[in-house]
PDB file of N, CA and C in Angstrom:
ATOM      1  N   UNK A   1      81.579  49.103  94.932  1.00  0.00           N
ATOM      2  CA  UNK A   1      81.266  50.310  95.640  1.00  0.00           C
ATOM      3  C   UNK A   1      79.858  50.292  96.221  1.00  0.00           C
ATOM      4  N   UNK A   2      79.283  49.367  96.001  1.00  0.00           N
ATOM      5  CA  UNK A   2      77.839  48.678  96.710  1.00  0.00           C
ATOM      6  C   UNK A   2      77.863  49.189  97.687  1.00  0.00           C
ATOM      7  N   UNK A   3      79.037  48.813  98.639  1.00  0.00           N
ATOM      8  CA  UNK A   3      79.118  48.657 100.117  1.00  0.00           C
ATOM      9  C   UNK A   3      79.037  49.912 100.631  1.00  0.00           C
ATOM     10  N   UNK A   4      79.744  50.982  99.866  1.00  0.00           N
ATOM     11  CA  UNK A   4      79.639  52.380 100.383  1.00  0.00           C
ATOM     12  C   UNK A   4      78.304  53.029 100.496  1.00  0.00           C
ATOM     13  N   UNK A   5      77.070  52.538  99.957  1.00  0.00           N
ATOM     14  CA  UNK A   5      76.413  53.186 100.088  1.00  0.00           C
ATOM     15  C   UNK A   5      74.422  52.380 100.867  1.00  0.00           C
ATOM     16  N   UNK A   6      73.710  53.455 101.525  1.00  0.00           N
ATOM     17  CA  UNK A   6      72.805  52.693 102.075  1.00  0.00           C
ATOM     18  C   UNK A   6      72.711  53.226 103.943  1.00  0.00           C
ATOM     19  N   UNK A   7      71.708  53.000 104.318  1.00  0.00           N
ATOM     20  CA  UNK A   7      71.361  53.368 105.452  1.00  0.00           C
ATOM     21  C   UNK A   7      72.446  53.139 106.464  1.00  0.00           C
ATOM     22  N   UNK A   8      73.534  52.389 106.482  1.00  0.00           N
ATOM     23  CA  UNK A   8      73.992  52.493 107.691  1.00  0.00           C
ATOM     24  C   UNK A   8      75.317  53.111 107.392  1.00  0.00           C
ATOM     25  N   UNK A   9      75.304  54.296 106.456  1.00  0.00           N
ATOM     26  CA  UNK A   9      76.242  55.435 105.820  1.00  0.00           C
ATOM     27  C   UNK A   9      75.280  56.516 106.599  1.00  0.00           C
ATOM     28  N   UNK A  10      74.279  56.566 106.849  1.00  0.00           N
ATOM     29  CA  UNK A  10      73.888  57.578 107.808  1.00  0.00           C
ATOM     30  C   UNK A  10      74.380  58.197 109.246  1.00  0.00           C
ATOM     31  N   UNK A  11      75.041  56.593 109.523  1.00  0.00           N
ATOM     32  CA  UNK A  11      75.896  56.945 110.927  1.00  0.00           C
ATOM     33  C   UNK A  11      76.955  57.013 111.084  1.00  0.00           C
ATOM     34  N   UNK A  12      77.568  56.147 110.077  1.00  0.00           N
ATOM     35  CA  UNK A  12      79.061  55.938 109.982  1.00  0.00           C
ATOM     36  C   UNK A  12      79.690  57.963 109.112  1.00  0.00           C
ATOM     37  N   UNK A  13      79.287  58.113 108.054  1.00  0.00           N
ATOM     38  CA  UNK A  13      79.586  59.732 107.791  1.00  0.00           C
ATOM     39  C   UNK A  13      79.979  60.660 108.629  1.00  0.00           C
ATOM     40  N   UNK A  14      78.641  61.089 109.951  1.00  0.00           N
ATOM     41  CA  UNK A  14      78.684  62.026 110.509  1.00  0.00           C
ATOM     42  C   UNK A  14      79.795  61.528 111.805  1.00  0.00           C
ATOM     43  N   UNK A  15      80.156  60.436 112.010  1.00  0.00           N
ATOM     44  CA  UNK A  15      81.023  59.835 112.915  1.00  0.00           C
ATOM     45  C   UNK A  15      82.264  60.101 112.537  1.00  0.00           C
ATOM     46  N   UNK A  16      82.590  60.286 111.451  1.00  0.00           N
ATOM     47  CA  UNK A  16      83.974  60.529 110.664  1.00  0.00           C
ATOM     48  C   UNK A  16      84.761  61.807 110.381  1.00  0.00           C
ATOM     49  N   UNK A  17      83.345  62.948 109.869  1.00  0.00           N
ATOM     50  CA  UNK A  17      82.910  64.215 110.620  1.00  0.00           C
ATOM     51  C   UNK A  17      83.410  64.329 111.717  1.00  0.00           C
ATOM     52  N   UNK A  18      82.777  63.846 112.703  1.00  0.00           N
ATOM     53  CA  UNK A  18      83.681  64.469 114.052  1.00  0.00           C
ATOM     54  C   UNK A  18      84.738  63.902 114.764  1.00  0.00           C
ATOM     55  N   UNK A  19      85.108  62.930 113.694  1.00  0.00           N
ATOM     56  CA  UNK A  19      86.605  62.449 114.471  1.00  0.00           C
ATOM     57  C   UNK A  19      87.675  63.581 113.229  1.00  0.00           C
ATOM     58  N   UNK A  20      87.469  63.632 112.253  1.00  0.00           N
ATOM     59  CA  UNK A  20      87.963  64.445 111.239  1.00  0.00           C
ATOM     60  C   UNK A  20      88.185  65.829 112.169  1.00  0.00           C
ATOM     61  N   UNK A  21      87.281  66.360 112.719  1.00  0.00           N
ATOM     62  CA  UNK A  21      86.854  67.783 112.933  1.00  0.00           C
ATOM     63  C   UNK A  21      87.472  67.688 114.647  1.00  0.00           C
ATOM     64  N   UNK A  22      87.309  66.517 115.536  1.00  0.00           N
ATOM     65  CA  UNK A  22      88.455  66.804 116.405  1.00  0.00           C
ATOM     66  C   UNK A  22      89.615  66.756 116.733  1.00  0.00           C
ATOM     67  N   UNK A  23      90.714  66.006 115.147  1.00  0.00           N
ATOM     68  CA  UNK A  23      91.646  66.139 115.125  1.00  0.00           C
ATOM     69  C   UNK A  23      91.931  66.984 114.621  1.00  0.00           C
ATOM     70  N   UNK A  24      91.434  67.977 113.975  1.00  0.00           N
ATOM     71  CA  UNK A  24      91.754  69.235 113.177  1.00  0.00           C
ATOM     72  C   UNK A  24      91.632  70.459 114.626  1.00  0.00           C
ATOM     73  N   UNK A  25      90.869  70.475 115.331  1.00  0.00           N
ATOM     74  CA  UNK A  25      90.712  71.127 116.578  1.00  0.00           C
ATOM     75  C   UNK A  25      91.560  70.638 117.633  1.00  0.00           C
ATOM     76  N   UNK A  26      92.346  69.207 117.893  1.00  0.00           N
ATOM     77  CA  UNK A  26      93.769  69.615 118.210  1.00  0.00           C
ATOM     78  C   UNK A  26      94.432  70.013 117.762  1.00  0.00           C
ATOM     79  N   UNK A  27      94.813  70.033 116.640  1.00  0.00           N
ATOM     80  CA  UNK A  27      96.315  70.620 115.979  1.00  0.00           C
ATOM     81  C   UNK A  27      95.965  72.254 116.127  1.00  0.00           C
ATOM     82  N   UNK A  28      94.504  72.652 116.000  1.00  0.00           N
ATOM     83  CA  UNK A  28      94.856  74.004 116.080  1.00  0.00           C
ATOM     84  C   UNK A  28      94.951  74.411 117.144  1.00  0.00           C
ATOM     85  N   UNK A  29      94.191  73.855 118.396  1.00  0.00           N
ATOM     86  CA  UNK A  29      94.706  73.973 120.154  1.00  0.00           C
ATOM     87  C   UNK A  29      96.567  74.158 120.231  1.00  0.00           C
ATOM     88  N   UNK A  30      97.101  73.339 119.598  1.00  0.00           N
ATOM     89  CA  UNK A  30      98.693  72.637 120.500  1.00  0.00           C
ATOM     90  C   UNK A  30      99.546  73.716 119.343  1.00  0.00           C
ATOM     91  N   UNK A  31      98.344  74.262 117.776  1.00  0.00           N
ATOM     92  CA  UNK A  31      99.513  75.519 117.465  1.00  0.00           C
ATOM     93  C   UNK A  31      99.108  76.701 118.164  1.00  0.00           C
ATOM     94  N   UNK A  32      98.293  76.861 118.465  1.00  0.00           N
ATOM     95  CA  UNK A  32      97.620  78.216 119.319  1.00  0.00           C
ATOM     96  C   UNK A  32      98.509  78.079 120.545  1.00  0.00           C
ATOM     97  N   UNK A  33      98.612  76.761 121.265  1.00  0.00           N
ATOM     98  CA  UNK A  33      99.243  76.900 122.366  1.00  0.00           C
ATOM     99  C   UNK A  33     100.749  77.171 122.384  1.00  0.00           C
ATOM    100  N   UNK A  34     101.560  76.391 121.409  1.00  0.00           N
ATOM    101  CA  UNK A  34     103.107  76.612 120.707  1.00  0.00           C
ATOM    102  C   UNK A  34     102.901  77.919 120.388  1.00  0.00           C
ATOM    103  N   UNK A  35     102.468  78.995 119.799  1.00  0.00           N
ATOM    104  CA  UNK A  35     102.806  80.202 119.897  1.00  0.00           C
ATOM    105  C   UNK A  35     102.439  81.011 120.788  1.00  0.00           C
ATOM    106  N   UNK A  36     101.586  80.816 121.945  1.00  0.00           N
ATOM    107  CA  UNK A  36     101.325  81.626 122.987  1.00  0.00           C
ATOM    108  C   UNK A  36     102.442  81.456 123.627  1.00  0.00           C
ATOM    109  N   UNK A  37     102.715  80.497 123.976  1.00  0.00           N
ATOM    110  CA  UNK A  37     104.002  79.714 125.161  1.00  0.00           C
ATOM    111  C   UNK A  37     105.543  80.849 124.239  1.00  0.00           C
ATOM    112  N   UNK A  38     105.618  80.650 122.942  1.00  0.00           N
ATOM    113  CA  UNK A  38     106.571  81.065 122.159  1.00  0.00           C
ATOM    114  C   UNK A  38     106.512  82.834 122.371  1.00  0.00           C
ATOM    115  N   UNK A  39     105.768  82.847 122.548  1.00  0.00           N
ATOM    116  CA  UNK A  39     105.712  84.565 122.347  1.00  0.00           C
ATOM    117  C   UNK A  39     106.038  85.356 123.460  1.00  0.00           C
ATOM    118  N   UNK A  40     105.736  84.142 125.302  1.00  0.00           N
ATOM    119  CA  UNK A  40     105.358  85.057 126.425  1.00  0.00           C
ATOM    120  C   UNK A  40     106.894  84.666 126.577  1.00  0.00           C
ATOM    121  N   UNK A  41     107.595  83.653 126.047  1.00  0.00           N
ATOM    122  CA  UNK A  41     109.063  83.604 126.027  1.00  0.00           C
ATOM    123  C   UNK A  41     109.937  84.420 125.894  1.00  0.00           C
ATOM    124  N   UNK A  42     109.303  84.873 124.768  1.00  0.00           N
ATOM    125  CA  UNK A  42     110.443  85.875 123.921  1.00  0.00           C
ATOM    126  C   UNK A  42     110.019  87.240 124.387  1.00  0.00           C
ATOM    127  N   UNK A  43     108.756  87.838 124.694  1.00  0.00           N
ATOM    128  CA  UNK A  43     108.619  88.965 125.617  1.00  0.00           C
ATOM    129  C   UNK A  43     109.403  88.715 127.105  1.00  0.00           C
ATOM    130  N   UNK A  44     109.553  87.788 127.406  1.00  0.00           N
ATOM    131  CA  UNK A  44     110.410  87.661 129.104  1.00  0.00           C
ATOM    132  C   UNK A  44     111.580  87.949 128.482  1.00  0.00           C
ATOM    133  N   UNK A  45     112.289  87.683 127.178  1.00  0.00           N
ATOM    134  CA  UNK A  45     113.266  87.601 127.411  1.00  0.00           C
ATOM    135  C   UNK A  45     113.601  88.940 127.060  1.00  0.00           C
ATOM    136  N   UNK A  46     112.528  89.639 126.573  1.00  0.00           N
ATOM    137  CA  UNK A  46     112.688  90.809 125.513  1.00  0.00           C
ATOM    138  C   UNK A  46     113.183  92.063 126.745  1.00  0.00           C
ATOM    139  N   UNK A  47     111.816  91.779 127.594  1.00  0.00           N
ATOM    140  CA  UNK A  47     111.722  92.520 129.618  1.00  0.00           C
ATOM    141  C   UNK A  47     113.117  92.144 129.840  1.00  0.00           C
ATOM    142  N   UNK A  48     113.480  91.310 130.265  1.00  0.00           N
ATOM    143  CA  UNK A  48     114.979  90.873 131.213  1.00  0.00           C
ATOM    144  C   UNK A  48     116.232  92.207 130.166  1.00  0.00           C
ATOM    145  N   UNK A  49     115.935  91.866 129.009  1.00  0.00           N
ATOM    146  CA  UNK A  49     117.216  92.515 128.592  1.00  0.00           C
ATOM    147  C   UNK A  49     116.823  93.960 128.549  1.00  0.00           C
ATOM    148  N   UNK A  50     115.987  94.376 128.988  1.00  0.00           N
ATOM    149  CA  UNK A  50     115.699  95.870 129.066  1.00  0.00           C
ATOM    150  C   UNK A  50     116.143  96.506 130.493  1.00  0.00           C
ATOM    151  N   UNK A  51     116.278  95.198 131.546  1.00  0.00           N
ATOM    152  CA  UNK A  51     116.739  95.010 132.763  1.00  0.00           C
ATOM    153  C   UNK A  51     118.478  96.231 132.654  1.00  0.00           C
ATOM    154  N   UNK A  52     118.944  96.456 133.849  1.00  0.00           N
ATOM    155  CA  UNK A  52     120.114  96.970 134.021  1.00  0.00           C
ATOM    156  C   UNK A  52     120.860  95.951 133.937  1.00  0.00           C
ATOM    157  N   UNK A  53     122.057  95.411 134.172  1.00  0.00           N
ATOM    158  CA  UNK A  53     123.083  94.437 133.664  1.00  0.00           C
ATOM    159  C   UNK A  53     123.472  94.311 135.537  1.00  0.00           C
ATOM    160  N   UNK A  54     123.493  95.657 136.111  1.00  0.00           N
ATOM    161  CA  UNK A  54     123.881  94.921 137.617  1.00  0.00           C
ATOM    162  C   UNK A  54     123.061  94.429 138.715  1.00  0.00           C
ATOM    163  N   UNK A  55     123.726  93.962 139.414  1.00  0.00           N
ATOM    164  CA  UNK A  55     122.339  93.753 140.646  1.00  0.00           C
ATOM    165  C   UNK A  55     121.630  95.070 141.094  1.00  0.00           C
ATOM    166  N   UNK A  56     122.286  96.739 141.267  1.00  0.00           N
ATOM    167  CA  UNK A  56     121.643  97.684 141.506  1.00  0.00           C
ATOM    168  C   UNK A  56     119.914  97.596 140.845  1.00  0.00           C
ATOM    169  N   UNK A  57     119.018  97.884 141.876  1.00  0.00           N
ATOM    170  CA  UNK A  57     118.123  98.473 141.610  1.00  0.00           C
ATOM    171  C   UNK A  57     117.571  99.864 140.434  1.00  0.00           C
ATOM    172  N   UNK A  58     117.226  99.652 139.686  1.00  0.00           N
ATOM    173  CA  UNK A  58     116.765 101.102 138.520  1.00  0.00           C
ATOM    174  C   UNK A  58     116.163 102.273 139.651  1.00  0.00           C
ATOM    175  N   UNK A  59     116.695 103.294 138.880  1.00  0.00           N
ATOM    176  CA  UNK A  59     115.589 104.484 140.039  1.00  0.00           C
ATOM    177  C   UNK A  59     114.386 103.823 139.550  1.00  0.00           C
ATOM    178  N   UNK A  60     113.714 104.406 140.287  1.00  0.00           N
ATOM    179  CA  UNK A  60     112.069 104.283 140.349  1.00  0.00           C
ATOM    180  C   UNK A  60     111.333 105.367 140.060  1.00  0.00           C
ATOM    181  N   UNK A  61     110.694 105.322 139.091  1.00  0.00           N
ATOM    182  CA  UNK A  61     110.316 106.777 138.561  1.00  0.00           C
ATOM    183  C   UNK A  61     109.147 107.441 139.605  1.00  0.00           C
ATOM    184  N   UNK A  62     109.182 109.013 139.128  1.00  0.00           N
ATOM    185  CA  UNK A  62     109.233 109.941 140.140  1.00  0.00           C
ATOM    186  C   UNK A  62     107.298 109.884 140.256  1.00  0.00           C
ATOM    187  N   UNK A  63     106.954 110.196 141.253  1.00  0.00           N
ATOM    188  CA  UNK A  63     105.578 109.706 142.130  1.00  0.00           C
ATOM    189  C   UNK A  63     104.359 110.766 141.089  1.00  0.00           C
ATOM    190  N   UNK A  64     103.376 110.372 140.554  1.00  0.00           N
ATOM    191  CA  UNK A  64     102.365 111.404 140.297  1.00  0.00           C
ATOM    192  C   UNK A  64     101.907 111.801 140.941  1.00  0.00           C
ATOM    193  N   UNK A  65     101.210 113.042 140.677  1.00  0.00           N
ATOM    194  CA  UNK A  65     100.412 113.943 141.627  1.00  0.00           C
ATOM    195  C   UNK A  65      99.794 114.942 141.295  1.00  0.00           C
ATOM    196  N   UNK A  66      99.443 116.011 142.281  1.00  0.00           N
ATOM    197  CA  UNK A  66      99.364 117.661 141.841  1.00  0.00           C
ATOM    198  C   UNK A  66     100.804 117.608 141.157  1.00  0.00           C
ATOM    199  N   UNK A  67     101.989 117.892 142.182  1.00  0.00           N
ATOM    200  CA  UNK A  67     103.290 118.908 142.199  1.00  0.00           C
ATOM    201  C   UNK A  67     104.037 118.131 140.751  1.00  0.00           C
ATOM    202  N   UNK A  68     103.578 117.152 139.987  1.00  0.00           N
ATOM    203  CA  UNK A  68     104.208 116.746 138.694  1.00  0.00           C
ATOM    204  C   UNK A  68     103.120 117.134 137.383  1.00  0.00           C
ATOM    205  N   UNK A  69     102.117 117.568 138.036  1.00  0.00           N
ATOM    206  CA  UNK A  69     101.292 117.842 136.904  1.00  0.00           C
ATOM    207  C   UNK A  69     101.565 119.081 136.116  1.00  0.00           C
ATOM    208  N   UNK A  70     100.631 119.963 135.266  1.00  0.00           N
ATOM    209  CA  UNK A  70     101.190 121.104 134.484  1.00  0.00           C
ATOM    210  C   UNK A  70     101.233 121.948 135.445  1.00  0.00           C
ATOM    211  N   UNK A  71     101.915 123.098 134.952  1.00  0.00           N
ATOM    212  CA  UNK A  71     101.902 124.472 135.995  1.00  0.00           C
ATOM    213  C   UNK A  71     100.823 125.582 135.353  1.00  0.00           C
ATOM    214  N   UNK A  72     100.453 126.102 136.294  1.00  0.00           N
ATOM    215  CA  UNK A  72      99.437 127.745 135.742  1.00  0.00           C
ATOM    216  C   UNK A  72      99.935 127.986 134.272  1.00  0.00           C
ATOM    217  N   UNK A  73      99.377 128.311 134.041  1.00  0.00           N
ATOM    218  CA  UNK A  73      99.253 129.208 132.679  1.00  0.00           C
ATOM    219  C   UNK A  73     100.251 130.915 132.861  1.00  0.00           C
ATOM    220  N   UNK A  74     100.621 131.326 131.975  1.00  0.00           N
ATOM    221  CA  UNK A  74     101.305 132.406 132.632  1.00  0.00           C
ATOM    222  C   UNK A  74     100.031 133.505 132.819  1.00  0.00           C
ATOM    223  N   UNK A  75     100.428 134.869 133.476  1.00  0.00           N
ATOM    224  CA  UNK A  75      99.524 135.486 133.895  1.00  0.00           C
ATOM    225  C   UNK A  75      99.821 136.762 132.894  1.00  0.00           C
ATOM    226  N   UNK A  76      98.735 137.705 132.374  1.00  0.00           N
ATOM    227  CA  UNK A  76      98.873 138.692 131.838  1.00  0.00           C
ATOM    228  C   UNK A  76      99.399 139.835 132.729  1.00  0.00           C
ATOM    229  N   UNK A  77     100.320 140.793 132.136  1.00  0.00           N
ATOM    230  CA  UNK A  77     101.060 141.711 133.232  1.00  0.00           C
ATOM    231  C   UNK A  77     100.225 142.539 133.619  1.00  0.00           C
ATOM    232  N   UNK A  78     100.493 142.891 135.105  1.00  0.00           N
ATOM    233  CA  UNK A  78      99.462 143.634 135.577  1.00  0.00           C
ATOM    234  C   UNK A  78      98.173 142.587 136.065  1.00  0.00           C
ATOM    235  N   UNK A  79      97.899 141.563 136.155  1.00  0.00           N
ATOM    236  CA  UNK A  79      96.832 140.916 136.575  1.00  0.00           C
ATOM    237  C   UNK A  79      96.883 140.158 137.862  1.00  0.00           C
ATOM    238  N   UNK A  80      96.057 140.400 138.116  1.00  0.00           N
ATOM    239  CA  UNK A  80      95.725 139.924 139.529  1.00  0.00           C
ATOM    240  C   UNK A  80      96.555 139.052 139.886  1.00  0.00           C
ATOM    241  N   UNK A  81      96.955 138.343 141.083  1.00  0.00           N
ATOM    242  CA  UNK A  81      97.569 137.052 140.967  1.00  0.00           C
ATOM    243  C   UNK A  81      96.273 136.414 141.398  1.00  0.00           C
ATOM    244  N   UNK A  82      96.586 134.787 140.796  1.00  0.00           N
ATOM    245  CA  UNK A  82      95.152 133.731 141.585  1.00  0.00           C
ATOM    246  C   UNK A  82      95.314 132.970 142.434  1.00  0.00           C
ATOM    247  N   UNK A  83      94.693 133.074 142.904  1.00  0.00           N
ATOM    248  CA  UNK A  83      94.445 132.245 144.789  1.00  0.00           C
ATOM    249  C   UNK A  83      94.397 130.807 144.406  1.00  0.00           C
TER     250      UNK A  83
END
């Protein structure tokens, strides 16, 4: 076990270090990437089946605005009306 040890373990260590440490930083890249890819899958597929079943178009829901927003408040009887 001589051999293991001594000045030119100074370079060889930290070299091993980062071959260690960039194969550990692929595997977690290509699982990070396998479940991103996995997930935007299964949300497309999740969207499509929320889809109508025919070629028809869905209504299209109705436009915001003033005329969809709340209405007045009611008015106390006898009160003015408001402009």
């Amino acid at each position: 076990m001589a051999g293991l040890t001594g000045w030119h373990m100074l370079f060889i260590v930290p070299f091993i270090w980062a071959i260690v440490a960039a194969i550990v930083g692929l595997v977690v890249y290509f699982a990070v990437r396998f479940a991103v890819l996995h997930a935007l899958k299964a949300h497309t597929r999740w969207v499509d089946a929320g889809k109508p079943a025919s070629g028809a178009a869905a209504a299209p829901y109705p436009p915001a605005g003033p005329a969809q927003g709340p209405t007045a408040p009611p008015q106390a009887p006898g009160a003015p009306p408001q402009a």
